[in-house]
Each structure stands twice: as C-alpha cells, then as structure tokens.
N, C-alpha and C. Protein backbone atom coordinates (compact mmCIF):
# COMPACT_ATOMS: atom_id res chain seq x y z
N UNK A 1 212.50 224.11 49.25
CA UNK A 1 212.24 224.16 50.67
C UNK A 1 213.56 224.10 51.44
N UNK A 2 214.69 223.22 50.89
CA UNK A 2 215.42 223.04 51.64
C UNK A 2 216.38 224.37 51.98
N UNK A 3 216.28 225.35 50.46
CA UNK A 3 217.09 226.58 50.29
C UNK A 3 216.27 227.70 51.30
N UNK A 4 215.43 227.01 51.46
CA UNK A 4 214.45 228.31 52.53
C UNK A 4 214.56 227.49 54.12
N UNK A 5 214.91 226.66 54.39
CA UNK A 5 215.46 226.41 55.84
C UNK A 5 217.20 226.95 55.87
N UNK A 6 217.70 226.42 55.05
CA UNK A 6 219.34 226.83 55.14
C UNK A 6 219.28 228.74 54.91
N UNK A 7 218.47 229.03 54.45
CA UNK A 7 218.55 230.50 54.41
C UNK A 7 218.40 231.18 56.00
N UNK A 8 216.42 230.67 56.74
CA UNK A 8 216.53 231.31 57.72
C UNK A 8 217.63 230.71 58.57
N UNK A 9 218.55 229.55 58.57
CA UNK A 9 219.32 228.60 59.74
C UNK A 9 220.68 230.21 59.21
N UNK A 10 220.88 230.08 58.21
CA UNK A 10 221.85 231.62 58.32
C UNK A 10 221.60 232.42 58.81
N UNK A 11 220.62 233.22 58.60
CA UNK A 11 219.94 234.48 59.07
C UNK A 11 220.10 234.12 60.66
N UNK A 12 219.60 232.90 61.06
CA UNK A 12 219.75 233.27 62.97
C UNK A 12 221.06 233.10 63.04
N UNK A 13 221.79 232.28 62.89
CA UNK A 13 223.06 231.97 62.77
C UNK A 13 223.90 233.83 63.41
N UNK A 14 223.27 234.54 62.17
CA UNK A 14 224.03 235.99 61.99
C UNK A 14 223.56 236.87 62.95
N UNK A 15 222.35 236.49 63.41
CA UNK A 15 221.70 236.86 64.36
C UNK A 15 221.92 236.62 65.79
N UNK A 16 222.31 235.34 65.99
CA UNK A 16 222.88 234.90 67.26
C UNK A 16 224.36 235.62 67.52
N UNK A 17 225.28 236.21 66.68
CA UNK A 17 226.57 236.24 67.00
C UNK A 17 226.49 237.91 67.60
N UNK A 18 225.64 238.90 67.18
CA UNK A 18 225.28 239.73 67.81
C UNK A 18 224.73 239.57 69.11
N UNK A 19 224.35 238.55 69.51
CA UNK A 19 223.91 238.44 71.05
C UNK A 19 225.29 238.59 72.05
N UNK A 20 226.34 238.68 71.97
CA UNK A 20 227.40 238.74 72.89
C UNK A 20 227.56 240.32 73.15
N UNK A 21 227.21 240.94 72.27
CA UNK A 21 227.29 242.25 72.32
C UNK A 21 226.01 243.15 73.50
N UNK A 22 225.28 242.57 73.12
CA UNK A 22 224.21 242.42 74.33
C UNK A 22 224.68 242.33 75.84
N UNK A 23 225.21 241.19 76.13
CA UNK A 23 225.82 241.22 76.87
C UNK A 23 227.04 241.63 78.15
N UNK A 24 227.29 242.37 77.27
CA UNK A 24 228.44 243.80 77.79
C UNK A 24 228.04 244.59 78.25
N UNK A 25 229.02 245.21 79.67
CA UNK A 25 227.92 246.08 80.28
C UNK A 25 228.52 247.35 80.13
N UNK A 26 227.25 248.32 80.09
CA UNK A 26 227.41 249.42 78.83
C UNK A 26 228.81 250.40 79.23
N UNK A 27 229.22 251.05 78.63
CA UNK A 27 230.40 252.31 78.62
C UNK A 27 229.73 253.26 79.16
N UNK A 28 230.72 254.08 80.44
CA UNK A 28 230.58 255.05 80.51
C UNK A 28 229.76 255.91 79.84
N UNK A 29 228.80 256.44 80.82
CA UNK A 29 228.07 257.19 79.92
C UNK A 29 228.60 259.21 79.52
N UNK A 30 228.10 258.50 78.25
CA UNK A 30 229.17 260.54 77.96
C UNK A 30 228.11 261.32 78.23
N UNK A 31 228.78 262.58 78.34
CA UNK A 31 228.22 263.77 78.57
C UNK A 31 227.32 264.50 77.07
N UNK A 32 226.11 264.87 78.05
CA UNK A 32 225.50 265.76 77.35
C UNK A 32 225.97 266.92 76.94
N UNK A 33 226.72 266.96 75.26
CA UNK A 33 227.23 268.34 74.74
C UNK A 33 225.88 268.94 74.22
N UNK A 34 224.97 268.54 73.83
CA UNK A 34 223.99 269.30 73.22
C UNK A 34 222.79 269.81 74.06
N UNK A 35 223.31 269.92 75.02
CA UNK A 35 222.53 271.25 75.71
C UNK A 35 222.42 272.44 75.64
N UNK A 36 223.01 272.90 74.99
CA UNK A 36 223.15 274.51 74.93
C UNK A 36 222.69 274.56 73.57
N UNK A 37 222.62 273.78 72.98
CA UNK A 37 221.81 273.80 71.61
C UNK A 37 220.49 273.57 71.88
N UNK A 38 219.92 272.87 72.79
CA UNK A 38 218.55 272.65 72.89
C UNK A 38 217.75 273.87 73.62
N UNK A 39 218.57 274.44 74.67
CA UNK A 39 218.71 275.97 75.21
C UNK A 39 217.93 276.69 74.02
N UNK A 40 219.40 276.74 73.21
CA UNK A 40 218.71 277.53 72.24
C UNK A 40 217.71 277.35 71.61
N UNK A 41 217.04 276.30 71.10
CA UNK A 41 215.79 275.98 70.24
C UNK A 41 214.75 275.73 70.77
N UNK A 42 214.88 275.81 72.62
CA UNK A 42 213.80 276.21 73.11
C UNK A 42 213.22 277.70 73.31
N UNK A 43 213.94 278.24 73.35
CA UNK A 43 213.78 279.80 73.32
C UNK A 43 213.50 280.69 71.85
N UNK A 44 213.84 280.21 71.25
CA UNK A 44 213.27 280.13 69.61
C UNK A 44 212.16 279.57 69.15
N UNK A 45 211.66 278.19 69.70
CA UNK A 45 210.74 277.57 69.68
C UNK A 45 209.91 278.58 70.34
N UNK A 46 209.91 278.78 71.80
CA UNK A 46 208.51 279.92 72.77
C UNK A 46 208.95 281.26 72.26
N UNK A 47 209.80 281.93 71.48
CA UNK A 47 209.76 283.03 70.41
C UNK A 47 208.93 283.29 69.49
N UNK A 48 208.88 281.99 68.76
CA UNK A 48 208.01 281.45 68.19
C UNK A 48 206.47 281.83 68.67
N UNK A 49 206.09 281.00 69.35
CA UNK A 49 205.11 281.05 69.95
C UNK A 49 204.11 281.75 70.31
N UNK A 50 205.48 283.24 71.08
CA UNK A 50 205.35 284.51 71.56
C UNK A 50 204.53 285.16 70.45
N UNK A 51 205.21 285.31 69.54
CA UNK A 51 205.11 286.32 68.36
C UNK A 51 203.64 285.92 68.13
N UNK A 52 203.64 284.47 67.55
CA UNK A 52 202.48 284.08 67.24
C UNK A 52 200.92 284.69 68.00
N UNK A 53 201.44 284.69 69.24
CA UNK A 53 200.33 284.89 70.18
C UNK A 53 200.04 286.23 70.02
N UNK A 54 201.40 287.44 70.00
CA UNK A 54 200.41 288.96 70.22
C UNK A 54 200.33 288.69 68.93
N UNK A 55 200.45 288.48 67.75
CA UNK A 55 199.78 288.89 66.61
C UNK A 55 198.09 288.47 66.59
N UNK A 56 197.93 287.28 67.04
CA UNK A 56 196.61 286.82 67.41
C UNK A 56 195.92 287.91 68.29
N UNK A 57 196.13 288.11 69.22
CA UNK A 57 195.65 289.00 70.03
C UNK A 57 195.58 290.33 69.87
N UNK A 58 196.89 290.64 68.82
CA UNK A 58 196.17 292.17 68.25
C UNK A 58 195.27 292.02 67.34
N UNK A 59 195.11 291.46 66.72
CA UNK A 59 194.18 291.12 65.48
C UNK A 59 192.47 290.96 65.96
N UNK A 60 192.67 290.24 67.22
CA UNK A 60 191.27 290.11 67.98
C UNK A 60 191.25 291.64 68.51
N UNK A 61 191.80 292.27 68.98
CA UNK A 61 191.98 293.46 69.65
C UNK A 61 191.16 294.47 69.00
N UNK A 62 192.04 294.64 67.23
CA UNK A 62 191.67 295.72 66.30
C UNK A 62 190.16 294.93 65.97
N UNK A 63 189.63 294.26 65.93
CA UNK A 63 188.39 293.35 65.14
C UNK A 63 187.63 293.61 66.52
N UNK A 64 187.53 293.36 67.42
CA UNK A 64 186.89 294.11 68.52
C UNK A 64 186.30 295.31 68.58
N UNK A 65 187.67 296.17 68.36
CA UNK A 65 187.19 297.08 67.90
C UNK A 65 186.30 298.57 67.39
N UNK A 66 186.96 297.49 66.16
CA UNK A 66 186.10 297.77 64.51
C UNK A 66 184.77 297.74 65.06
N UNK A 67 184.46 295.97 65.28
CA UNK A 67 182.48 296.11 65.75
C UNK A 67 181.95 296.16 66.59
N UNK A 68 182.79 297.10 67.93
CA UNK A 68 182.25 297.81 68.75
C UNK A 68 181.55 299.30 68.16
N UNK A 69 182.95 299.76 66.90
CA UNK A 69 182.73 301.06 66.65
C UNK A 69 181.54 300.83 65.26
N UNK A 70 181.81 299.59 64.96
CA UNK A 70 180.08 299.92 63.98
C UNK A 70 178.80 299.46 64.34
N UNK A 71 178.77 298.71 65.56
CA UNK A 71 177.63 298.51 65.98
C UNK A 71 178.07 298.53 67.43
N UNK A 72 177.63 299.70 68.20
CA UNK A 72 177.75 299.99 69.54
C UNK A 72 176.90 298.94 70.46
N UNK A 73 175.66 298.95 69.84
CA UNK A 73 175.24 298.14 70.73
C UNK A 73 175.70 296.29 70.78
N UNK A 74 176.33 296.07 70.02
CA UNK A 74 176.86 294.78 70.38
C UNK A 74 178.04 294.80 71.02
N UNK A 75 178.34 295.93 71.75
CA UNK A 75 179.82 296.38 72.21
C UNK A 75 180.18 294.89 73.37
N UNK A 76 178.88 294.77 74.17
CA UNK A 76 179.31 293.91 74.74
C UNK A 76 179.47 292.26 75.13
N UNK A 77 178.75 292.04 73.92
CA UNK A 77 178.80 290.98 73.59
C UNK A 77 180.30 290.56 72.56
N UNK A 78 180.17 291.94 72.28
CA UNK A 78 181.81 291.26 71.25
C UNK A 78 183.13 291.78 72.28
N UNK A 79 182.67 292.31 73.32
CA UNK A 79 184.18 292.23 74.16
C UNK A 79 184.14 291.03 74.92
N UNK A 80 182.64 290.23 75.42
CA UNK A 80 182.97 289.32 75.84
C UNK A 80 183.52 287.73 74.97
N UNK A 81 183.11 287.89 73.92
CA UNK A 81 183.70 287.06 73.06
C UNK A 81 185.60 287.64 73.00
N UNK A 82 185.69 288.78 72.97
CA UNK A 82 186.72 289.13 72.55
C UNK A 82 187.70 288.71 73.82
N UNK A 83 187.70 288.74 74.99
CA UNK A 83 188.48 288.47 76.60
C UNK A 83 188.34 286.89 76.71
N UNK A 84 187.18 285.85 75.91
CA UNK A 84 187.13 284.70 75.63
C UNK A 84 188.36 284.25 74.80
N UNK A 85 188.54 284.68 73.36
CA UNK A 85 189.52 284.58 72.66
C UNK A 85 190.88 284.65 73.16
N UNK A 86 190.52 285.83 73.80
CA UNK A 86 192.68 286.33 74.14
C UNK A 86 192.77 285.46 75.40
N UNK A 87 191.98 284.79 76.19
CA UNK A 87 192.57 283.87 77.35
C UNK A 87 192.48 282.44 76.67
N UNK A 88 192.06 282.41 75.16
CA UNK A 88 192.64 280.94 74.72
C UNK A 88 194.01 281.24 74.38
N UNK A 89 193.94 282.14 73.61
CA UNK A 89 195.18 282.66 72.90
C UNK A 89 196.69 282.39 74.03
N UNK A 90 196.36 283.16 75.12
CA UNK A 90 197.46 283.81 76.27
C UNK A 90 197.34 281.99 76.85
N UNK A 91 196.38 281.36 76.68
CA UNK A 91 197.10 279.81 77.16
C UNK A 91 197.80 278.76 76.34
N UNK A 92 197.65 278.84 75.20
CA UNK A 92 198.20 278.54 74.03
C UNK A 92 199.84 278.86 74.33
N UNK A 93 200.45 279.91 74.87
CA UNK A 93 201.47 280.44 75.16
C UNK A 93 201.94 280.10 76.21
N UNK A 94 201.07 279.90 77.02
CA UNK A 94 201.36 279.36 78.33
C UNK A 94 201.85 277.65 78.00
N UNK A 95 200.76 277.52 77.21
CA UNK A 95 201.53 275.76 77.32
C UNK A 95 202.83 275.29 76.84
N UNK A 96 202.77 275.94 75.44
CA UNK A 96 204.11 276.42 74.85
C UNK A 96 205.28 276.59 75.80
N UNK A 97 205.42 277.29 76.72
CA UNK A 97 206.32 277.58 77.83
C UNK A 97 206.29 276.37 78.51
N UNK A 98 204.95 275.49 78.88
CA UNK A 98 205.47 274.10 79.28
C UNK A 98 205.91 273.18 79.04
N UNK A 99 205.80 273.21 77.39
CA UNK A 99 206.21 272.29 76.90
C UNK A 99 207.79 272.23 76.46
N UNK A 100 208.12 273.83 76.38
CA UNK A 100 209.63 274.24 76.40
C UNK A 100 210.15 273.79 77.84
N UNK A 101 209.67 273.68 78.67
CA UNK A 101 210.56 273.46 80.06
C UNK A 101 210.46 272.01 80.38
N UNK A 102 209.24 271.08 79.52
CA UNK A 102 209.15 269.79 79.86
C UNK A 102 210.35 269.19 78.76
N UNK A 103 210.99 269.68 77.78
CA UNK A 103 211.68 269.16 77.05
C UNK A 103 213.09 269.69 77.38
N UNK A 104 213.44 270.93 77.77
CA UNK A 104 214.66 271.39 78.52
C UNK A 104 215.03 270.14 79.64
C-alpha cells in the first residue's frame, strides 16, 4: 500500500510541474501555411463528388431509358421516378459543395 501512495504522490508530483506551463500566455500566433493545400483538397474532394454524381445520373438516364423503350406504357411513371432520383443525386452535390466551403 505504501508503494501505491508514494507512486500516485510521484505521478502528481510530475504532474504538478507541468502546471507552470499552463500558465504562460500563449506565442504569437503563426500563420496559416496550409491553405493552399486545403484549396487544393477541396476541389479534389467536390471533383470527386462531381464525377460521382454525372455517372449516377447517366446511369439513371440510360435505365430510364431502356424501360421507357421496353415498356412504353410505364414511360411515365419511370420518368417520374427517374427526375426523383437525379434531384437526390444533383443534391448530394450540392451539399458536397457545402461542405467544401464550410471547411475552406
């Protein structure tokens, strides 16, 4: 017991001498160099994004279509599903772009 009080009485001990450091009031603050790096990996990031999106949207596009042209009469039920899809899609992209400018 006694080796387990003298242990934690060290431990604060080592702990307390870091408190002065605390105390100091902070340095100059430096400049942001990594901005132009984050520039970049936001625009790569909504590149990203971009791509992602027309591939989605052609894919709904050609699949549209397809089962317009094999079943006419569901033409319009599958374009309205289909203008459903591409305005999730096209917001998906949109947020993407917000979330690139909330982190810029």
């Amino acid at each position: 017991m006694r080796k387990l009080n003298l242990l934690l009485f060290a431990i604060a001990a080592v702990l307390m001498t870091a408190m002065t450091a605390f105390a100091q009031t902070p340095a100059a603050e430096h400049a942001d160099n990594s901005a132009g790096l984050k520039a970049i990996a936001a625009g790569v990031g909504f590149a990203i994004a971009v791509v992602g999106g027309a591939i989605g949207q052609s894919r709904i596009g050609a699949a549209a279509c397809e089962g317009a042209a094999r079943n006419p009469g569901a033409a319009a039920k599958i374009q309205t599903m289909m203008i459903l899809g591409l305005a999730l899609i096209e917001s998906l992209v949109l947020f993407a772009l917000l979330v690139v400018f909330a982190k810029v």
